[in-house]
C-alpha atoms as a PDB file:
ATOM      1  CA  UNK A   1      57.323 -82.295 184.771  1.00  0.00           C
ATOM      2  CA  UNK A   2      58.100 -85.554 186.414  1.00  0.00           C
ATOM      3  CA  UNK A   3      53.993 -85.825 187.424  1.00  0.00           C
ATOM      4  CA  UNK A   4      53.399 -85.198 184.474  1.00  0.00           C
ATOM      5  CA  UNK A   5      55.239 -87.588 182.500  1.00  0.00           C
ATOM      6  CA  UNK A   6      51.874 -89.691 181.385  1.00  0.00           C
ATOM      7  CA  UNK A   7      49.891 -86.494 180.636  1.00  0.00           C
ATOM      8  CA  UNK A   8      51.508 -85.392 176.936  1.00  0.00           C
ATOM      9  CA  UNK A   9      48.971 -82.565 177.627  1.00  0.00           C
ATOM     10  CA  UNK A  10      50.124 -81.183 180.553  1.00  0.00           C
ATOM     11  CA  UNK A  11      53.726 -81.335 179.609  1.00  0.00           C
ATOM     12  CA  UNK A  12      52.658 -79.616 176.414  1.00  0.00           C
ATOM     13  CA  UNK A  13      51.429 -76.575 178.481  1.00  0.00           C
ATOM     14  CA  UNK A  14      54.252 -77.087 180.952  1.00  0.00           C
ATOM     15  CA  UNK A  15      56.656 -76.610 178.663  1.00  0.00           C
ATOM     16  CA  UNK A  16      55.016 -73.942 176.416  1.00  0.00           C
ATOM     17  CA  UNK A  17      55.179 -71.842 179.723  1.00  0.00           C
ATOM     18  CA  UNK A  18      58.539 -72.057 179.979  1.00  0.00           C
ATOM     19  CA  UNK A  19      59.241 -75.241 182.231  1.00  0.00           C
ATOM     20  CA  UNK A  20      62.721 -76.855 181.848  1.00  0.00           C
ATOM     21  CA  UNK A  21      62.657 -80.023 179.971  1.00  0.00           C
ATOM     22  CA  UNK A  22      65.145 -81.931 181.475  1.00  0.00           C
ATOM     23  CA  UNK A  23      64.787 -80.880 185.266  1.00  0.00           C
ATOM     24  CA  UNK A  24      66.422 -84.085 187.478  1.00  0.00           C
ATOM     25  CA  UNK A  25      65.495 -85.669 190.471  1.00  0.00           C
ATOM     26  CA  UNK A  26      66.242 -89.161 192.530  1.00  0.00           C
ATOM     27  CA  UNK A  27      69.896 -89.307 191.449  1.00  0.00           C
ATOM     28  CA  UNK A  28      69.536 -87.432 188.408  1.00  0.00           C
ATOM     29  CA  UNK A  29      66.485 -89.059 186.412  1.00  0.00           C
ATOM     30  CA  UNK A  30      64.810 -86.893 184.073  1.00  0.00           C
ATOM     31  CA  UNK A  31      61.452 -86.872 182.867  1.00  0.00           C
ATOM     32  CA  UNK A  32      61.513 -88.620 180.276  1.00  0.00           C
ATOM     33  CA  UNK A  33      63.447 -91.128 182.088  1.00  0.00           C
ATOM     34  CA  UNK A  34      61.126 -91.089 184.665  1.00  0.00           C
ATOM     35  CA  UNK A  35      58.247 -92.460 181.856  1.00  0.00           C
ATOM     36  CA  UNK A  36      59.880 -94.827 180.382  1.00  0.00           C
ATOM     37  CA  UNK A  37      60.941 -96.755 183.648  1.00  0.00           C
ATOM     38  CA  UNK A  38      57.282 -96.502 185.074  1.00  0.00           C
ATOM     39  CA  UNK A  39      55.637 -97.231 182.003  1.00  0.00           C
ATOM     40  CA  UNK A  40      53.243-100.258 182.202  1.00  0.00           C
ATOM     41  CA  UNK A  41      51.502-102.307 179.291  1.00  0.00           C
ATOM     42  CA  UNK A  42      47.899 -99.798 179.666  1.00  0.00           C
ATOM     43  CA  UNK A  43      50.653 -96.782 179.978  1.00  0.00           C
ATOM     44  CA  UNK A  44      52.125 -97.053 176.501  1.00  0.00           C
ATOM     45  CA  UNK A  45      49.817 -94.596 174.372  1.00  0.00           C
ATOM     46  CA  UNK A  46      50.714 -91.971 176.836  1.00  0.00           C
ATOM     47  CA  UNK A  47      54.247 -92.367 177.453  1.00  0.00           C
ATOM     48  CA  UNK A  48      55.014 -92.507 174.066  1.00  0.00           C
ATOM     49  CA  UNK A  49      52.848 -89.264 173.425  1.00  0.00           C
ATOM     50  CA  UNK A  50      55.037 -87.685 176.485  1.00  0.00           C
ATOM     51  CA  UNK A  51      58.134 -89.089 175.120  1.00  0.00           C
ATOM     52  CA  UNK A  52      57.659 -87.278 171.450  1.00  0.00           C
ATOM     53  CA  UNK A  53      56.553 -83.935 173.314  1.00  0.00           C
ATOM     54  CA  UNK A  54      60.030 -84.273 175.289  1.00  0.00           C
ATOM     55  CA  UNK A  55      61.960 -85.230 172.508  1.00  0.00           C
ATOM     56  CA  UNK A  56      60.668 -82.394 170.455  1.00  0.00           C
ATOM     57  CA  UNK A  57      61.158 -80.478 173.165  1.00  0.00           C
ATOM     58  CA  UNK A  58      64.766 -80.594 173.137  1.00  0.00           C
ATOM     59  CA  UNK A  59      65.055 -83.574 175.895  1.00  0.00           C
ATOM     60  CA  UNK A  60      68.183 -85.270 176.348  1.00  0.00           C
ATOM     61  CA  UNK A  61      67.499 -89.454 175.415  1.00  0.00           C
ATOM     62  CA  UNK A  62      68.413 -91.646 178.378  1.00  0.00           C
ATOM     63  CA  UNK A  63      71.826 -93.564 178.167  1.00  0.00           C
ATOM     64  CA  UNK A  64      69.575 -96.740 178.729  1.00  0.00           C
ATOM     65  CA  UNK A  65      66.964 -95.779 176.706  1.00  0.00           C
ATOM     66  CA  UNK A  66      67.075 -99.110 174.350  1.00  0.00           C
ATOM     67  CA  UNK A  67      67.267-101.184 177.194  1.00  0.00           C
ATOM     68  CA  UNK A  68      64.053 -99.401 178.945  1.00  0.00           C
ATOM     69  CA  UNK A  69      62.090 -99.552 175.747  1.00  0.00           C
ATOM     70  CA  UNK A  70      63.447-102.883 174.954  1.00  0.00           C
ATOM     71  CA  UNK A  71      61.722-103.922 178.318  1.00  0.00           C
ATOM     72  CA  UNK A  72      58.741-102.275 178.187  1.00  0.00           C
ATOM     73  CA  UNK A  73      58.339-104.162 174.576  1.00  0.00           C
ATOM     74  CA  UNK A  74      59.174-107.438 176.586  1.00  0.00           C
ATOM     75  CA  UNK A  75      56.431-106.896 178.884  1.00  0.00           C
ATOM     76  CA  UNK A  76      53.568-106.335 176.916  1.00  0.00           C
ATOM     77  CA  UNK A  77      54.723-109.410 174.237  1.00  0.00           C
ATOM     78  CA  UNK A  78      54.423-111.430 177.677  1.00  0.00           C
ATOM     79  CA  UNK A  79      51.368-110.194 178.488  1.00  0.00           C
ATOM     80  CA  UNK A  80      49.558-110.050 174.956  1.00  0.00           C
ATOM     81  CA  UNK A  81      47.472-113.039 175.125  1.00  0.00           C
ATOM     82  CA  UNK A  82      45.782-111.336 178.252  1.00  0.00           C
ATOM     83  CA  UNK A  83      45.665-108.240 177.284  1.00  0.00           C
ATOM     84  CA  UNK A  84      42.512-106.168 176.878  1.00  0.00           C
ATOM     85  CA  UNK A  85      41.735-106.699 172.926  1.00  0.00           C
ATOM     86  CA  UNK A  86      39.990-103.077 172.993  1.00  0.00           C
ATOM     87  CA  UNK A  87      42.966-101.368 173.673  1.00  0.00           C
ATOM     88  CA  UNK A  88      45.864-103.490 172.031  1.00  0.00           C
ATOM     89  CA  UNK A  89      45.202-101.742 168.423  1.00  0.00           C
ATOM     90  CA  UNK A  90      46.134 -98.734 170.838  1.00  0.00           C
ATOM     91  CA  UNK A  91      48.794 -99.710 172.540  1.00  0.00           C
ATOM     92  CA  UNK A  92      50.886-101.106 169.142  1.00  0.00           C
ATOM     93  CA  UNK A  93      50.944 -97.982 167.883  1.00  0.00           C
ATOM     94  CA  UNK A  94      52.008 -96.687 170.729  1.00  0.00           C
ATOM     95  CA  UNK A  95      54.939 -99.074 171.304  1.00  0.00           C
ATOM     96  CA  UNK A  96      55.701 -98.900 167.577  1.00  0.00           C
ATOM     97  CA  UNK A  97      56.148 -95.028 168.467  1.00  0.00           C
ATOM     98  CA  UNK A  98      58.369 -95.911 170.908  1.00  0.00           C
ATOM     99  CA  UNK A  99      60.423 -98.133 169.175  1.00  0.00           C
ATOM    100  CA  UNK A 100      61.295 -95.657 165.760  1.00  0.00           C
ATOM    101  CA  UNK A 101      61.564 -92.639 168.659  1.00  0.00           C
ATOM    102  CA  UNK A 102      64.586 -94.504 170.171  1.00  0.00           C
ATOM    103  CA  UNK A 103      65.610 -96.772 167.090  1.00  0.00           C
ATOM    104  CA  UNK A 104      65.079 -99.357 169.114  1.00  0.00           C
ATOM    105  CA  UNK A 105      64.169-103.111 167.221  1.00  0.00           C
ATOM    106  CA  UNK A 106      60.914-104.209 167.814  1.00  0.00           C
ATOM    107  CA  UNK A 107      60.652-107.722 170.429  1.00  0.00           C
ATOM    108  CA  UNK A 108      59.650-110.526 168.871  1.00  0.00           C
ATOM    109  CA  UNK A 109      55.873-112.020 169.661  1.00  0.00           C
ATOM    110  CA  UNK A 110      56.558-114.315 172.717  1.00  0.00           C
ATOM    111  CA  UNK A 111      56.516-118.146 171.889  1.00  0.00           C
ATOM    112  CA  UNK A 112      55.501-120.177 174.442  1.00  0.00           C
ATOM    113  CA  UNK A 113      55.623-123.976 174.827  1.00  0.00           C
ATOM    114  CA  UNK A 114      52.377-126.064 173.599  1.00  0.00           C
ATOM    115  CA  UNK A 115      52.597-128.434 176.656  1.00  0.00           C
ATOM    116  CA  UNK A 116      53.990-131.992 175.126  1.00  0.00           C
ATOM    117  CA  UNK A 117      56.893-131.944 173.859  1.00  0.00           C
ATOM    118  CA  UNK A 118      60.376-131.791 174.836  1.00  0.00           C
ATOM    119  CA  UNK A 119      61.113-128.484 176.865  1.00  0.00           C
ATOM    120  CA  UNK A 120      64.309-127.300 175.222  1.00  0.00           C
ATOM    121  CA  UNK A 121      66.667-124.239 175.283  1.00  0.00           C
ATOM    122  CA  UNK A 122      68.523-122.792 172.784  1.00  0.00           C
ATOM    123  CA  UNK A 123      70.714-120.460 175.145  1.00  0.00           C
ATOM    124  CA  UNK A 124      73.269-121.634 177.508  1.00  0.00           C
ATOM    125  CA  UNK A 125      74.316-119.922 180.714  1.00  0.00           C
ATOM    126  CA  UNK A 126      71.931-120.209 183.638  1.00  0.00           C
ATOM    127  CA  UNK A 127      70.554-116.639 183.547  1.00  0.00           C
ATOM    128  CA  UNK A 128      69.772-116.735 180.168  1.00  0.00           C
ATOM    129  CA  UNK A 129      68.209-120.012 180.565  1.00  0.00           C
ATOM    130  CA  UNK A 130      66.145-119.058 183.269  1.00  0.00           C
ATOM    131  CA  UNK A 131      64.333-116.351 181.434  1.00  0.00           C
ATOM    132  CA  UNK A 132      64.293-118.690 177.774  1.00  0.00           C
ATOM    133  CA  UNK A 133      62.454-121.019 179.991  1.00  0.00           C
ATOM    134  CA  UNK A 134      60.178-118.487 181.633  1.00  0.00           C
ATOM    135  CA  UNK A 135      58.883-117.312 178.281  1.00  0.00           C
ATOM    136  CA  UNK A 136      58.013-120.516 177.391  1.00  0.00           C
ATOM    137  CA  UNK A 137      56.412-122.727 180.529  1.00  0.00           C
ATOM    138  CA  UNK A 138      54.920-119.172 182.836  1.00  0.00           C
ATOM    139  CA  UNK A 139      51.620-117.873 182.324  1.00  0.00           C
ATOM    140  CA  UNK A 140      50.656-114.137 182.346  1.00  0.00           C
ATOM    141  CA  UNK A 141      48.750-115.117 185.561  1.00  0.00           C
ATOM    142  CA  UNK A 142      47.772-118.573 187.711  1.00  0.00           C
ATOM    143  CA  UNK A 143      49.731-121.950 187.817  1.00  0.00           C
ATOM    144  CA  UNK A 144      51.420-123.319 185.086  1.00  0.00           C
ATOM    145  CA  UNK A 145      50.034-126.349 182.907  1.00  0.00           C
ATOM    146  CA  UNK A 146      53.070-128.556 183.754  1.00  0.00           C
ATOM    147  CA  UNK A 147      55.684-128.601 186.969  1.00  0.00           C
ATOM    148  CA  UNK A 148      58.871-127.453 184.768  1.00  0.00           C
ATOM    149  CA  UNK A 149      56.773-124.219 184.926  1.00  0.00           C
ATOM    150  CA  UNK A 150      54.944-124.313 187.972  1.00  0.00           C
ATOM    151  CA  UNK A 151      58.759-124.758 189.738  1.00  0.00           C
ATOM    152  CA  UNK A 152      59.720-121.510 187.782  1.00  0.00           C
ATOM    153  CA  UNK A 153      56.639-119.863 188.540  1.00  0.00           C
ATOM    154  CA  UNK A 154      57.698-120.387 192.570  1.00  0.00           C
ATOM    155  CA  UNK A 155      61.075-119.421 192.101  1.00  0.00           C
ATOM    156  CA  UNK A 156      60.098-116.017 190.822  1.00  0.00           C
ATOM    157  CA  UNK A 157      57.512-115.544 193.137  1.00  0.00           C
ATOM    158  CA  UNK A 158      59.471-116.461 196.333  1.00  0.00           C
ATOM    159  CA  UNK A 159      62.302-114.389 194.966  1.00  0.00           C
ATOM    160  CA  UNK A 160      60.435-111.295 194.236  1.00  0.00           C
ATOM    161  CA  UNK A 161      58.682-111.373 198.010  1.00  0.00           C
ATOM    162  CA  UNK A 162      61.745-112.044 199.543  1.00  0.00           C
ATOM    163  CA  UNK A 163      64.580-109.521 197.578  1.00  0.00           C
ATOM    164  CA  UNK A 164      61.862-107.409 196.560  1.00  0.00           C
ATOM    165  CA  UNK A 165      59.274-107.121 199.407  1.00  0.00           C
ATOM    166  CA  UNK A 166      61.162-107.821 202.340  1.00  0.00           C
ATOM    167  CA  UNK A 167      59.348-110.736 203.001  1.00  0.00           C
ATOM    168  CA  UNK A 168      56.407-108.257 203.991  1.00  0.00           C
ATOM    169  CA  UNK A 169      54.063-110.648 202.810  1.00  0.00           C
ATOM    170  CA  UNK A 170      55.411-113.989 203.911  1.00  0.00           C
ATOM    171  CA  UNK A 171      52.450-116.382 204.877  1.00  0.00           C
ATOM    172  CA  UNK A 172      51.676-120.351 204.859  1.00  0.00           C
ATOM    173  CA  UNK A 173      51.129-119.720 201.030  1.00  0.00           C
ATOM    174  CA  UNK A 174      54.833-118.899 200.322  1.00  0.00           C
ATOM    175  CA  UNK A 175      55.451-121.761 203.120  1.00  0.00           C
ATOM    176  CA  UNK A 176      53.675-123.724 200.936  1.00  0.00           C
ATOM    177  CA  UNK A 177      55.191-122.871 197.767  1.00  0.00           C
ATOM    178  CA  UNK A 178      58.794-123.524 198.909  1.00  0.00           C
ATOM    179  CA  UNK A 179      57.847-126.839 199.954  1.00  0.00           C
ATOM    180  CA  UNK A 180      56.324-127.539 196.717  1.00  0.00           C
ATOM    181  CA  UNK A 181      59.934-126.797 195.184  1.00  0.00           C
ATOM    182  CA  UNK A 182      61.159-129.186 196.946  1.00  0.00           C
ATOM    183  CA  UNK A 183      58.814-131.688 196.086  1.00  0.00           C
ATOM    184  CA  UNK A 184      59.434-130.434 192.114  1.00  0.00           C
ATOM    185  CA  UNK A 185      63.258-130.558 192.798  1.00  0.00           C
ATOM    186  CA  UNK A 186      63.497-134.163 193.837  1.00  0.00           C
ATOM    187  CA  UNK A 187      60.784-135.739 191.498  1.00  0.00           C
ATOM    188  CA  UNK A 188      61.712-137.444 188.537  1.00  0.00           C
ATOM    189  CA  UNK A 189      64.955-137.239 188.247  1.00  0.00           C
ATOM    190  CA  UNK A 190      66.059-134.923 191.155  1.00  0.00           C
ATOM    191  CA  UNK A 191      68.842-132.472 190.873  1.00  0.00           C
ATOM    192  CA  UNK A 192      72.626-134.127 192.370  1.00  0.00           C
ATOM    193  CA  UNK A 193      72.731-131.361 195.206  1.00  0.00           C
ATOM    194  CA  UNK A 194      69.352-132.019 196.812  1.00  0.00           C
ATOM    195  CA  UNK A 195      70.957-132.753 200.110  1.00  0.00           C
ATOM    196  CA  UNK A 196      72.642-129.687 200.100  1.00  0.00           C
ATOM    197  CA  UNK A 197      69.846-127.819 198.847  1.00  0.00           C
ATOM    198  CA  UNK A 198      67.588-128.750 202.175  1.00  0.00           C
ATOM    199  CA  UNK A 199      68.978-126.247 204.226  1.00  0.00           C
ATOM    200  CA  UNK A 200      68.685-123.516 201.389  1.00  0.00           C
ATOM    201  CA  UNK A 201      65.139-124.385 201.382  1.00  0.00           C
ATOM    202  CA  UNK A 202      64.392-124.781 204.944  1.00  0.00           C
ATOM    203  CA  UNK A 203      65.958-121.016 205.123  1.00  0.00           C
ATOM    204  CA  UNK A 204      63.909-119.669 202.375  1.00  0.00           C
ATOM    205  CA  UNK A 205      61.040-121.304 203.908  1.00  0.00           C
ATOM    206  CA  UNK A 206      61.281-118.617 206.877  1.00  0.00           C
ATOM    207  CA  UNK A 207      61.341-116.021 204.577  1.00  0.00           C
ATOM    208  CA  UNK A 208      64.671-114.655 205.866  1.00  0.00           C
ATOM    209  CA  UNK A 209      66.769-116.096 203.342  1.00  0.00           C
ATOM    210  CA  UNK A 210      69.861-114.079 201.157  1.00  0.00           C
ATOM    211  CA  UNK A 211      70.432-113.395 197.433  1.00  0.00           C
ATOM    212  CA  UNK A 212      72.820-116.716 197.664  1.00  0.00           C
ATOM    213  CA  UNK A 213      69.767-118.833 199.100  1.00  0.00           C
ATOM    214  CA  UNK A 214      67.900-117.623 196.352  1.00  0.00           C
ATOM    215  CA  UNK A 215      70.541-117.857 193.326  1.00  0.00           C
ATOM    216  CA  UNK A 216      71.031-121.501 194.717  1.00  0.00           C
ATOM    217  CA  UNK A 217      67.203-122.038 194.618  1.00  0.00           C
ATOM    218  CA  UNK A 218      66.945-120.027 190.849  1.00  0.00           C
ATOM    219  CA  UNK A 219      70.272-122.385 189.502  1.00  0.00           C
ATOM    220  CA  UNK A 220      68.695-125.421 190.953  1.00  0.00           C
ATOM    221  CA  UNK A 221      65.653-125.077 189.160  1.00  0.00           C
ATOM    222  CA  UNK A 222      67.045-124.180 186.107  1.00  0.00           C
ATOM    223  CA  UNK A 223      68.947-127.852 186.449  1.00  0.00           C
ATOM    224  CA  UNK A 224      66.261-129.839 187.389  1.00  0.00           C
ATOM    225  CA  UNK A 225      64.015-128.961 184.428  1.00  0.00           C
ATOM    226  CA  UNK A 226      66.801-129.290 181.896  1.00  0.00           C
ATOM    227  CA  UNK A 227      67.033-133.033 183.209  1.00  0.00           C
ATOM    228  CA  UNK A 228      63.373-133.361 183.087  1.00  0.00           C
ATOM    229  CA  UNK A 229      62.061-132.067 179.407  1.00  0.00           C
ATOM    230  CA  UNK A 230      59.064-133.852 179.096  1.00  0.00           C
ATOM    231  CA  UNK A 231      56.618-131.802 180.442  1.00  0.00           C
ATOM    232  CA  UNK A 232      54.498-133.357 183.467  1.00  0.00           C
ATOM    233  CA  UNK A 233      51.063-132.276 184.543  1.00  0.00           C
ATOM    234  CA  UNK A 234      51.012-129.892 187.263  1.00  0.00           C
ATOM    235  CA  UNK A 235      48.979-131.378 190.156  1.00  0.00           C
ATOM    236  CA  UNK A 236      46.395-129.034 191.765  1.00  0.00           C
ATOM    237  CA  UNK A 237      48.458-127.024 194.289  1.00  0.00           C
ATOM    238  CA  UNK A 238      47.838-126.288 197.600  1.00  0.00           C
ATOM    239  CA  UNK A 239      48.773-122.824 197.660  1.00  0.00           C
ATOM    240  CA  UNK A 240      47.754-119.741 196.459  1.00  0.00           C
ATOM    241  CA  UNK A 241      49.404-116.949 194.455  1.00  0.00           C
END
């Protein structure tokens, strides 16, 4: 059932042959679960397809269920401007699906920033800053137009290696790109604790750094670009990624 989570099909024929709809695995995720925390932008047709078989099926609906649809509408409004115009007519329906299955409010359309004028958030703790910001100045893929968003752009990346990878992929390019923070950091005008953000850096820089390194590098960003809201032209960087 789990396997078959993206083939509304097979679960069809699963479940007409007796299969149990709600069958757990992985501390306790379901099927249906299972779909909506794997589903990706091309994935949404299907998942939704598998998610009304389940439902109709008697399923039980996930305790985070808004928040998992709620993210998979976050994604693709992220993604939109890149996405594949052949299949987008497609995959709306199939997130709209989604959204009345679990009475779930559609996202709004992402707005991003138009590259001159002031950068400016309407939220105000750090975390909710950092992802205001991220909507606006990150692209779907590449460097950002300006450094507010190219600085960002490293912090996730570095952060998602490092917490997420294990540093499995740690080369001269991530060397690169933590440099390149602290170039961002200290330009203009630089945030108060750069002296006692160079030995954050130089530990992230290894790739070995901790979730504090990181928080210090994600909060520090977050700072600097809030002190520096006109947007300035990204230079052409020296790293990949």
């Amino acid at each position: 059932m789990h396997a078959a989570v993206t083939r509304p099909h097979h679960l069809e024929l699963l479940i007409a042959s007796g299969a149990e709809v709600d069958p757990v695995y992985n501390h306790g995720i379901t099927p249906l679960r299972a779909g909506l925390i794997s589903c990706s932008n091309a994935g949404i047709p299907r998942v939704a397809q598998s998610a009304a078989v389940l439902l109709a099926a008697g399923a039980a609906v996930p305790d985070d269920a808004t928040e998992l649809v709620t993210r998979i509408g976050t994604n693709l409004e992220f993604a939109r401007s890149k996405f594949n115009p052949d299949f987008i007519e497609e995959t709306d329906a199939g997130l709209a699906q989604l959204y009345e299955l679990f009475d779930v409010a559609p996202v709004p359309g992402r707005v991003t920033h138009e590259g001159t004028s002031r950068i400016q958030v309407t939220t105000t703790d750090v975390d909710s800053r950092y992802d205001e910001l991220w909507t606006l100045l990150v692209p779907v893929s590449g460097p950002a137009a300006n450094v507010q968003g190219e600085a960002l752009r490293l912090v996730g990346q570095i952060s998602r290696e490092i917490a997420g990878n294990g540093s499995i992929n740690w080369n001269n390019d991530f060397r690169a790109m933590t440099d390149a923070i602290g170039v961002h950091l200290a330009s203009g005008r630089p945030v108060a604790n750069l002296d006692e953000l160079a030995p954050t850096l130089k530990r992230i820089r290894t790739g070995g750094a901790d979730a504090a390194d990181l928080r210090s590098m994600k909060d520090a960003a977050v700072t600097w670009i809030l002190a520096n809201p006109d947007p300035t032209l990204l230079p052409t960087p020296s790293y990949r990624h």
